[in-house]
N, C-alpha and C. Protein backbone atom coordinates (compact mmCIF):
# COMPACT_ATOMS: atom_id res chain seq x y z
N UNK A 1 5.49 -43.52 -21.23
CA UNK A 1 6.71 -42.88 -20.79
C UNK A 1 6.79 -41.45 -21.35
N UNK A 2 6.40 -41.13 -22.64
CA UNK A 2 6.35 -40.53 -23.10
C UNK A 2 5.50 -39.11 -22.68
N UNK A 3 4.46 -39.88 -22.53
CA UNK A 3 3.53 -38.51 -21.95
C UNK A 3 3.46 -38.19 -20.64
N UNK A 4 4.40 -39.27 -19.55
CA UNK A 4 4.86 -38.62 -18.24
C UNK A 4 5.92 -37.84 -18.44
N UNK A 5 6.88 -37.73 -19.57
CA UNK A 5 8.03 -36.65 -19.51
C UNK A 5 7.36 -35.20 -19.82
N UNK A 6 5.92 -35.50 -21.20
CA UNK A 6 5.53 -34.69 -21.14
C UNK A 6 5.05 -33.98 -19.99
N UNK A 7 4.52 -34.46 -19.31
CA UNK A 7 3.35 -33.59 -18.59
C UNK A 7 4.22 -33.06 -17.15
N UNK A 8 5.21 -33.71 -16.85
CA UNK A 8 6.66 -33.21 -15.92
C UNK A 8 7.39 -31.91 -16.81
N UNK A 9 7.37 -31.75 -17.99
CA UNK A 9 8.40 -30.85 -18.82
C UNK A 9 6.73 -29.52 -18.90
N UNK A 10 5.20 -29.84 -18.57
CA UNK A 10 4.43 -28.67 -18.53
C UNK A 10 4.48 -28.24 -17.28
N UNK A 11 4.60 -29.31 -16.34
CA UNK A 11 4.72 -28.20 -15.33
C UNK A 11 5.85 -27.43 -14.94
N UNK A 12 6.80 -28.02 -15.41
CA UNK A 12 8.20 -27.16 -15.38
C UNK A 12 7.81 -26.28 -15.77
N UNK A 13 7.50 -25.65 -17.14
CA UNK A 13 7.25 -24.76 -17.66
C UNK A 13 6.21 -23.75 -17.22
N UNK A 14 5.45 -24.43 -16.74
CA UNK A 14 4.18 -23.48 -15.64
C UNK A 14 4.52 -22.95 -14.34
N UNK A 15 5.88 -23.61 -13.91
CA UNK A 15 6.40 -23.05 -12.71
C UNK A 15 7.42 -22.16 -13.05
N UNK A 16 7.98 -22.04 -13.76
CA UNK A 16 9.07 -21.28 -14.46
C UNK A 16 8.44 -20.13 -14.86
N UNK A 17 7.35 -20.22 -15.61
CA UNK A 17 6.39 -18.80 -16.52
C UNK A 17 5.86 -18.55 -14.98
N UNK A 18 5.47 -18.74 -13.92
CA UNK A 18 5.06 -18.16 -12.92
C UNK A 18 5.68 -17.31 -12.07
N UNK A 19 7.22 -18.09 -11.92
CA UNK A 19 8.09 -17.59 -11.25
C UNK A 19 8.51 -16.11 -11.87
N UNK A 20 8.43 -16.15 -13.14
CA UNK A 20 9.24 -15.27 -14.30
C UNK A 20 8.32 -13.93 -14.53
N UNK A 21 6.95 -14.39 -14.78
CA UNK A 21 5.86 -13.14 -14.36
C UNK A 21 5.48 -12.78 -12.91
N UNK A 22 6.30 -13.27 -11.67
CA UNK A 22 5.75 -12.78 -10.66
C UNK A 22 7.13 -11.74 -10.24
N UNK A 23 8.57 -12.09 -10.95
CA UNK A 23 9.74 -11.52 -10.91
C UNK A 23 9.69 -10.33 -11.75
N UNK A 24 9.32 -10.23 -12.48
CA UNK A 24 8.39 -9.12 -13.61
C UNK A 24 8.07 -8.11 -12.85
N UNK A 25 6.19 -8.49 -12.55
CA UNK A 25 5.81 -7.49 -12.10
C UNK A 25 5.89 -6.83 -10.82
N UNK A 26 6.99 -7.96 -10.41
CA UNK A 26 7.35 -7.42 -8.63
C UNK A 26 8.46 -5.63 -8.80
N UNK A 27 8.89 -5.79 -9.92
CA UNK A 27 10.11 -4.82 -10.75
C UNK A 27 9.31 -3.29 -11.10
N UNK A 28 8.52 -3.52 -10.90
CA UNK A 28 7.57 -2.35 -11.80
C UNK A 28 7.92 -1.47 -10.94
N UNK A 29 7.50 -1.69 -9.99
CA UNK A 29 7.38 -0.42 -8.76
C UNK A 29 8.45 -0.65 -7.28
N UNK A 30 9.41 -0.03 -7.50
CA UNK A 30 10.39 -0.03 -6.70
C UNK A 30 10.45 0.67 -5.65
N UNK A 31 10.60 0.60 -3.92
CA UNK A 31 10.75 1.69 -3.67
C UNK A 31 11.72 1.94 -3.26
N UNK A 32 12.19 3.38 -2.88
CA UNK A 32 13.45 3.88 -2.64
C UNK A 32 13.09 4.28 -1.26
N UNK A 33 14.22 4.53 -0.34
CA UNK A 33 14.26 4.16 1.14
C UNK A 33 15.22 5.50 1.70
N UNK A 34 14.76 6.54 2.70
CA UNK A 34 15.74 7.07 2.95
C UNK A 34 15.19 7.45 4.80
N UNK A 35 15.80 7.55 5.41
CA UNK A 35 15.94 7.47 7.10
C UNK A 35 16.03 9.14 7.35
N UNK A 36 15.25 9.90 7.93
CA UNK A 36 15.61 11.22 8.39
C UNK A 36 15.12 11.37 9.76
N UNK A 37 15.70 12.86 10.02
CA UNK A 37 15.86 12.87 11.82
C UNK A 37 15.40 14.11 12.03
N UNK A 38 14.17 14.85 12.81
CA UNK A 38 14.32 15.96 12.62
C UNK A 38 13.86 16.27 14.16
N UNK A 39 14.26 17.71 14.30
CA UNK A 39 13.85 18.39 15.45
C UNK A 39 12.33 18.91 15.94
N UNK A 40 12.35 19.26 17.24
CA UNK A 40 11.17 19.85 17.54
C UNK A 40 10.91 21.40 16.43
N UNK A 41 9.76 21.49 15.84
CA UNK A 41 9.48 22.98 15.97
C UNK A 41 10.35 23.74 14.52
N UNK A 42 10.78 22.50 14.29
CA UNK A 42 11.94 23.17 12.96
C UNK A 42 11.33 22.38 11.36
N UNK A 43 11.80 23.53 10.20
CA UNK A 43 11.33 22.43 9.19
C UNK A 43 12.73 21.54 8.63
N UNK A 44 12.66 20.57 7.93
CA UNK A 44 13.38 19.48 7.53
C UNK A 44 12.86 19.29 5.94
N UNK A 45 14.26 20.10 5.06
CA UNK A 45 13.20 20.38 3.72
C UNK A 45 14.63 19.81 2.76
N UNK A 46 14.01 18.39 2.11
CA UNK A 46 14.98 17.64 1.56
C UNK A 46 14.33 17.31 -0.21
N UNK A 47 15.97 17.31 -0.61
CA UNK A 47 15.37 17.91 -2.22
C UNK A 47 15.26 16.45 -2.78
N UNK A 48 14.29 16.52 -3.28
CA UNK A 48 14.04 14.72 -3.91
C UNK A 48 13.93 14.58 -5.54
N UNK A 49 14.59 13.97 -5.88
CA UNK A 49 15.19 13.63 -7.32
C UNK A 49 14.20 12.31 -7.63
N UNK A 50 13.22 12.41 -8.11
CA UNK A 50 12.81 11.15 -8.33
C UNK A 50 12.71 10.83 -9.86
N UNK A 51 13.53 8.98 -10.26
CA UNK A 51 13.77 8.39 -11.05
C UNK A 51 13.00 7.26 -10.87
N UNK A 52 13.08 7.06 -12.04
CA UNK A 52 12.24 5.22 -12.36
C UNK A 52 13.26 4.49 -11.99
N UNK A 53 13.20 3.42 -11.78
CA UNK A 53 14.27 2.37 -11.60
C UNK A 53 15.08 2.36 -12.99
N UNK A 54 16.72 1.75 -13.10
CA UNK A 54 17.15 1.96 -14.07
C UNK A 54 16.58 0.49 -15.04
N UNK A 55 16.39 0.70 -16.51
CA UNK A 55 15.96 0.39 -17.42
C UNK A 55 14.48 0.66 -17.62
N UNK A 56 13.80 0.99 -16.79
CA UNK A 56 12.50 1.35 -16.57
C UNK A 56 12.10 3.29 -16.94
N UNK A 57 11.16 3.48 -17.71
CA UNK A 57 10.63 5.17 -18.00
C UNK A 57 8.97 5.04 -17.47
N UNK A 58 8.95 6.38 -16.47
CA UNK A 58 8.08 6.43 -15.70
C UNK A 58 6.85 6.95 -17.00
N UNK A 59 6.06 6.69 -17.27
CA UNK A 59 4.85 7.18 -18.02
C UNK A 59 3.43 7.26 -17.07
N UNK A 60 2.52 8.43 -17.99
CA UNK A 60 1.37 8.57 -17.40
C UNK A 60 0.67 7.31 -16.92
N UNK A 61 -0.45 7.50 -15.82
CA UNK A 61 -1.24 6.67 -15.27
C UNK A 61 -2.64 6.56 -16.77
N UNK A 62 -2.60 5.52 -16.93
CA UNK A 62 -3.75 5.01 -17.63
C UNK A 62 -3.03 4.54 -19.30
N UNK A 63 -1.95 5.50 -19.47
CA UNK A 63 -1.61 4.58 -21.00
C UNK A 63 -1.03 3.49 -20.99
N UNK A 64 -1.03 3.34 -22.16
CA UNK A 64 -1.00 1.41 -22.56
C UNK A 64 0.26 1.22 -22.02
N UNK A 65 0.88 0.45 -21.15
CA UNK A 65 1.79 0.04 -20.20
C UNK A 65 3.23 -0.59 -21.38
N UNK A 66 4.18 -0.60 -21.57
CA UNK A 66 4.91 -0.99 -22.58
C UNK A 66 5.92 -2.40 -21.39
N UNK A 67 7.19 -2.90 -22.31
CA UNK A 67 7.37 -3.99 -21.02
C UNK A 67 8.54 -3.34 -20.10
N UNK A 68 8.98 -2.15 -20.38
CA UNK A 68 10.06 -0.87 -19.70
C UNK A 68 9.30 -0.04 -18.69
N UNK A 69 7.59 0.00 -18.52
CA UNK A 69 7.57 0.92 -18.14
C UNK A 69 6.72 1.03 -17.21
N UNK A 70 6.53 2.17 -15.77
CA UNK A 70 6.39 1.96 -14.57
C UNK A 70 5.21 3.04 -14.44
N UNK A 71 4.06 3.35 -13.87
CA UNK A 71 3.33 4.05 -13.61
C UNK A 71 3.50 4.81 -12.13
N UNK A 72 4.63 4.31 -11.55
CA UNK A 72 4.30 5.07 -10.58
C UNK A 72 6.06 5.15 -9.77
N UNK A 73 6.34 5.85 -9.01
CA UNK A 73 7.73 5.67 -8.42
C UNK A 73 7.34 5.82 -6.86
N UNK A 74 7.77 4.91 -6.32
CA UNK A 74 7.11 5.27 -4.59
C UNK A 74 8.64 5.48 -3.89
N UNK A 75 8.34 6.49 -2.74
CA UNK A 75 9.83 6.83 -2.54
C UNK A 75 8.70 6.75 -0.49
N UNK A 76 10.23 6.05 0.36
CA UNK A 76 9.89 5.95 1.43
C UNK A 76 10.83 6.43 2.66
N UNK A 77 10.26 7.31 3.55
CA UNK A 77 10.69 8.34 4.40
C UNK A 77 10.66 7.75 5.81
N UNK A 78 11.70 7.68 6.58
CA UNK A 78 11.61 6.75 7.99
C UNK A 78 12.21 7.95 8.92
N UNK A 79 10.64 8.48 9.58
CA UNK A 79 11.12 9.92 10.21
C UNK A 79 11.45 9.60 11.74
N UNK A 80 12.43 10.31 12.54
CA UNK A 80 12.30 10.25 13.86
C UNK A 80 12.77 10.98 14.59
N UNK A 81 12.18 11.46 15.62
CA UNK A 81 12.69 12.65 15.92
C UNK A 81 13.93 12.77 17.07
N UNK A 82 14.68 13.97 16.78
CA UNK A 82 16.09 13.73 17.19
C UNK A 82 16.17 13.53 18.85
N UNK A 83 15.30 13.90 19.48
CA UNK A 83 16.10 13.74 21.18
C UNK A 83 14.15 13.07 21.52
N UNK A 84 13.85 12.53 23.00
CA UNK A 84 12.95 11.80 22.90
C UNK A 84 11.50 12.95 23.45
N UNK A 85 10.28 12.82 23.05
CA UNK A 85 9.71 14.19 23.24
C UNK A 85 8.43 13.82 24.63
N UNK A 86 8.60 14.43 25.62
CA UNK A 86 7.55 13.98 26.64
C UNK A 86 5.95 13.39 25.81
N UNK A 87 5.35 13.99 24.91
CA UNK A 87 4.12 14.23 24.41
C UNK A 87 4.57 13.98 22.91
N UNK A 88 3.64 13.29 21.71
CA UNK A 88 3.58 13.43 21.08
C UNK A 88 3.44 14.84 20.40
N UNK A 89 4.01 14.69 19.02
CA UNK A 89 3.95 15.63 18.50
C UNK A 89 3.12 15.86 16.74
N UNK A 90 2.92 16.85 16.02
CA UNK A 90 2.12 16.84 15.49
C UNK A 90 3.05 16.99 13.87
N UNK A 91 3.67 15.44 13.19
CA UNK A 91 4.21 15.88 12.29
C UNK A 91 3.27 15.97 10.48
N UNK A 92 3.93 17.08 10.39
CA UNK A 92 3.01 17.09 8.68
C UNK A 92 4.49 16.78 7.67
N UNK A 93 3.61 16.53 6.03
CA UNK A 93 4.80 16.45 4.73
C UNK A 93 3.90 17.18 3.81
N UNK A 94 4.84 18.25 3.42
CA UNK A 94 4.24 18.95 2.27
C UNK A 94 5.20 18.76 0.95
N UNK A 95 4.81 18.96 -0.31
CA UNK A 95 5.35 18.82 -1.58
C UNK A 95 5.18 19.88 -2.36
N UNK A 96 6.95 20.75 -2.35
CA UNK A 96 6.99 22.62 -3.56
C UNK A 96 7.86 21.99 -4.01
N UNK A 97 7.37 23.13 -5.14
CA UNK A 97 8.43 23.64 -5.98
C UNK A 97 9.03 22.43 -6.82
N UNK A 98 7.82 21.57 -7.56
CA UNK A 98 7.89 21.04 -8.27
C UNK A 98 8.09 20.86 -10.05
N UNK A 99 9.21 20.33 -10.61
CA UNK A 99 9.73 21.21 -12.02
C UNK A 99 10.13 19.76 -12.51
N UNK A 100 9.93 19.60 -14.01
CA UNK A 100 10.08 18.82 -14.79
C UNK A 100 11.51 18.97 -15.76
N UNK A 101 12.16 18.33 -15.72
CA UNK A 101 13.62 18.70 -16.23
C UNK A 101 14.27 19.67 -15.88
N UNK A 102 13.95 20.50 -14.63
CA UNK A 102 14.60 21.80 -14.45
C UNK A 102 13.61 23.15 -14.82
N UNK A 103 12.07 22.83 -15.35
CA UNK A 103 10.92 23.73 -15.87
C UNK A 103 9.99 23.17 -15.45
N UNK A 104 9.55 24.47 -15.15
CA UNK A 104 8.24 24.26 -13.90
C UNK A 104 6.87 24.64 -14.91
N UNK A 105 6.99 23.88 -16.28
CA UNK A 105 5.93 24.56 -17.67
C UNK A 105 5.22 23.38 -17.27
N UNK A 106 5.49 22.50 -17.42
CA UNK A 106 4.64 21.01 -17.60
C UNK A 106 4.28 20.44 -15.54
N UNK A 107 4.65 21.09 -14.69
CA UNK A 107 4.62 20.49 -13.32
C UNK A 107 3.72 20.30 -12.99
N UNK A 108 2.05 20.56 -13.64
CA UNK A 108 0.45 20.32 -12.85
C UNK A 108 0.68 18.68 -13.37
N UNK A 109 1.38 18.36 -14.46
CA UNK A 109 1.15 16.99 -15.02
C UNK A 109 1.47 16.11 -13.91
N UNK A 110 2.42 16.29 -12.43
CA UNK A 110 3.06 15.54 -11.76
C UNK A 110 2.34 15.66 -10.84
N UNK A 111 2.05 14.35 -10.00
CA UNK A 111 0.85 14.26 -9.05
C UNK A 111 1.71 13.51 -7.67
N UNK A 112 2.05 14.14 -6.70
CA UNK A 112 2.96 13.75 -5.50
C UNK A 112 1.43 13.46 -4.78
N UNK A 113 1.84 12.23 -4.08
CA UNK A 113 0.67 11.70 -2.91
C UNK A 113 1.65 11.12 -1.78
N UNK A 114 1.01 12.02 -0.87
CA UNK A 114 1.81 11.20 1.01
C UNK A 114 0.84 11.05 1.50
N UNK A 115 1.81 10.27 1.56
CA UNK A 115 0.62 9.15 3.05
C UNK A 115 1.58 8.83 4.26
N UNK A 116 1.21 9.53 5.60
CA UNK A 116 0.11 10.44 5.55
C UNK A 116 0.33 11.70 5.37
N UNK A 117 -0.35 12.41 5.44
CA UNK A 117 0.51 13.79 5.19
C UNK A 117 0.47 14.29 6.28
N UNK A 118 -0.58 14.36 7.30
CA UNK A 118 -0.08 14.90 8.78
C UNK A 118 -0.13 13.50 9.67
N UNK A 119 0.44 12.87 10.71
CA UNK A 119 0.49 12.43 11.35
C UNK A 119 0.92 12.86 12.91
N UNK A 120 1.17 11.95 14.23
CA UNK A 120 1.52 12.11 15.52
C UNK A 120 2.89 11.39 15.70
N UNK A 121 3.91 11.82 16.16
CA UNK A 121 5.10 11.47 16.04
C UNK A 121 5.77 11.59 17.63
N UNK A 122 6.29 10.26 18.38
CA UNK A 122 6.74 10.18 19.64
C UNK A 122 8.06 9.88 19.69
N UNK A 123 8.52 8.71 20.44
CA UNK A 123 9.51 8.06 20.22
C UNK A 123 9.90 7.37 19.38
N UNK A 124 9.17 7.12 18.72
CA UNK A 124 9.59 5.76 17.58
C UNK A 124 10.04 6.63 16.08
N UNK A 125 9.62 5.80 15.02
CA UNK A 125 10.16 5.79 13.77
C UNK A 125 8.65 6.17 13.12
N UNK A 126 8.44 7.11 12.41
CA UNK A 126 6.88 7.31 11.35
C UNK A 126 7.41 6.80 9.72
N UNK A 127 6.57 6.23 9.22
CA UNK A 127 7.03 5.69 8.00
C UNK A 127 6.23 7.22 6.59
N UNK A 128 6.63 7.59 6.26
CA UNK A 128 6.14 8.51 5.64
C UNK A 128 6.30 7.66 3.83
N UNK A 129 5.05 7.67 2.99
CA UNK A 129 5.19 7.08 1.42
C UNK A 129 4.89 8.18 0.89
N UNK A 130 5.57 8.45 -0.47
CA UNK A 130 5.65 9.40 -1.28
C UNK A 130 5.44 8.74 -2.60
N UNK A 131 3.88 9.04 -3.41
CA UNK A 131 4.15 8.06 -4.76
C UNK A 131 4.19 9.60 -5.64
N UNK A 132 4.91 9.63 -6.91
CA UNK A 132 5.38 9.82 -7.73
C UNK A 132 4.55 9.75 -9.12
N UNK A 133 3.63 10.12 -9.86
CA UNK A 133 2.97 9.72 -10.93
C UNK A 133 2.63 10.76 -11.81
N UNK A 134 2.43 10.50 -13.38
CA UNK A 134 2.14 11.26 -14.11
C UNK A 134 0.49 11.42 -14.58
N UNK A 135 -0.23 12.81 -14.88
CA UNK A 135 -1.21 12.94 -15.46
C UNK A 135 -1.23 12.99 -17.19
N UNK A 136 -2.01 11.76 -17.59
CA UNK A 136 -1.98 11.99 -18.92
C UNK A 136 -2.29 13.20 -19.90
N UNK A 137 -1.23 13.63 -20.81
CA UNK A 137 -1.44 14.86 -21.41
C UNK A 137 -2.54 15.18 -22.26
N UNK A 138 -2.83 15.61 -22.92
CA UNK A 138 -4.06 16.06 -23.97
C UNK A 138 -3.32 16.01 -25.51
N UNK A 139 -2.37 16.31 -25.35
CA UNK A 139 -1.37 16.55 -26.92
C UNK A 139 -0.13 16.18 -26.47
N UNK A 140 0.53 15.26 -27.78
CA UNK A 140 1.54 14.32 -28.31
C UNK A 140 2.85 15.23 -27.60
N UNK A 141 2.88 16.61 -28.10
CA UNK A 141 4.05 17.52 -27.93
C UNK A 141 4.26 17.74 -26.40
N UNK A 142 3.11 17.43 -25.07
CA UNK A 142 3.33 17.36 -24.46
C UNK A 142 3.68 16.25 -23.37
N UNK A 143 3.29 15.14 -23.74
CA UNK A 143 3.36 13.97 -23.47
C UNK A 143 5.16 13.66 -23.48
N UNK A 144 5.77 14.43 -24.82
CA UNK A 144 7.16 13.84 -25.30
C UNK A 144 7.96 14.88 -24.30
N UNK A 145 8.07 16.07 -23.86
CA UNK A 145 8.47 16.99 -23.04
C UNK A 145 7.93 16.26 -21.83
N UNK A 146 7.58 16.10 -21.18
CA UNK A 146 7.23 15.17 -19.86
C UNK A 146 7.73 13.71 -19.62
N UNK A 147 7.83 13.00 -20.51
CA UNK A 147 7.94 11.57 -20.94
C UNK A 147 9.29 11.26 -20.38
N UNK A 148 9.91 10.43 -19.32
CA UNK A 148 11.49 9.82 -18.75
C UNK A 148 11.86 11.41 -18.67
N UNK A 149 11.51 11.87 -18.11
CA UNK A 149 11.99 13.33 -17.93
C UNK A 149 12.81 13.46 -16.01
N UNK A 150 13.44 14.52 -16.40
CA UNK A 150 14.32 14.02 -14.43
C UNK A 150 12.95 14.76 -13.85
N UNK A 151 12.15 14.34 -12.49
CA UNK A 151 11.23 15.10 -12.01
C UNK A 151 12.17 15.33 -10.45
N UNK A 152 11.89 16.85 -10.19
CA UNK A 152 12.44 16.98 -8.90
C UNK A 152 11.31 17.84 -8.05
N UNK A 153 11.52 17.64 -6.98
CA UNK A 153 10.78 18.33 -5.90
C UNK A 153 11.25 18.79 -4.56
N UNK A 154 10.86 19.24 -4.12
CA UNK A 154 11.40 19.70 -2.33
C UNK A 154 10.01 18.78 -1.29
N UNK A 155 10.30 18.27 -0.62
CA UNK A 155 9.54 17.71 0.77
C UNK A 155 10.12 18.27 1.89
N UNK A 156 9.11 18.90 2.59
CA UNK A 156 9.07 19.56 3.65
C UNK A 156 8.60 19.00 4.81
N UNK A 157 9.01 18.47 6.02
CA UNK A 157 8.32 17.62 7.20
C UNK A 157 8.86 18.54 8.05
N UNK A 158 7.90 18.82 8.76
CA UNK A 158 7.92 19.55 10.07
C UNK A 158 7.30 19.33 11.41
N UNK A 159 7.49 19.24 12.49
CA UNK A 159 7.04 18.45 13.80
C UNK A 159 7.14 19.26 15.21
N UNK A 160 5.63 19.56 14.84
CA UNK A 160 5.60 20.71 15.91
C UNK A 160 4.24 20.21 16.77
């Protein structure tokens, strides 16, 4: 009797620690969601504030991972264009004027990746991903000036 309660009370526990590390690392990387509309021939240049999820600090790619902290911030763009266009069209996403707390001293450390960055855009909806990540520093003093820091940028999509 004894060792059927046991072995019912391990798998509880093996389904529970599964559930609990798959709720975990599902948390790490969040993405954020925003819907835009843009015209023929015009640019569409929206200022992006990117944060870690709250309780979470975004740190460089490759250091030792702590249990707060996120390597990457993915931010997601649902483009479409405003009236319907005979022919596809040819949309790109570019990433300026990128600054770390408001200082643009430390900004080569920040590494913006879209996917895609040019695409063909008709009637429908283009899903545009934006990840967010840090380059590990060389020295401590810079690591701590970069480190949960506000990172902002401008994205530029244009569809011509």
């Amino acid at each position: 009797m004894i060792r059927k309660l046991a072995i019912v009370l391990v798998a509880l526990l093996a389904f529970g620690g599964t559930v609990s590390a798959y709720s975990y690392w599902d948390t790490l990387q969040e993405t954020q969601s925003e819907t835009l509309t843009i015209g023929e021939g015009t640019d569409l240049v929206v200022a992006v504030n990117a944060t870690a999820p709250p309780g979470k600090v975004l740190v460089p790619t490759g250091v030792v991972m702590g249990v707060n902290d996120v390597d990457a911030i993915v931010l997601s763009y649902d483009v479409n264009l405003s009236k319907e266009a005979q022919s596809a069209l040819s949309l790109s996403t570019t990433a300026s004027n990128i600054l770390i707390n408001g200082d643009a001293t430390h900004a080569s450390y920040v590494n913006i990746s879209i996917a895609p960055v040019t695409t063909s855009i008709n009637n429908g909806v283009v899903t545009i991903t934006v990840t967010v990540t840090l380059t590990e520093p060389l020295t401590e003093a810079i690591y701590d000036a970069i480190i949960n820091q506000n990172i902002t940028f401008d994205l530029t999509f244009n569809a011509s």
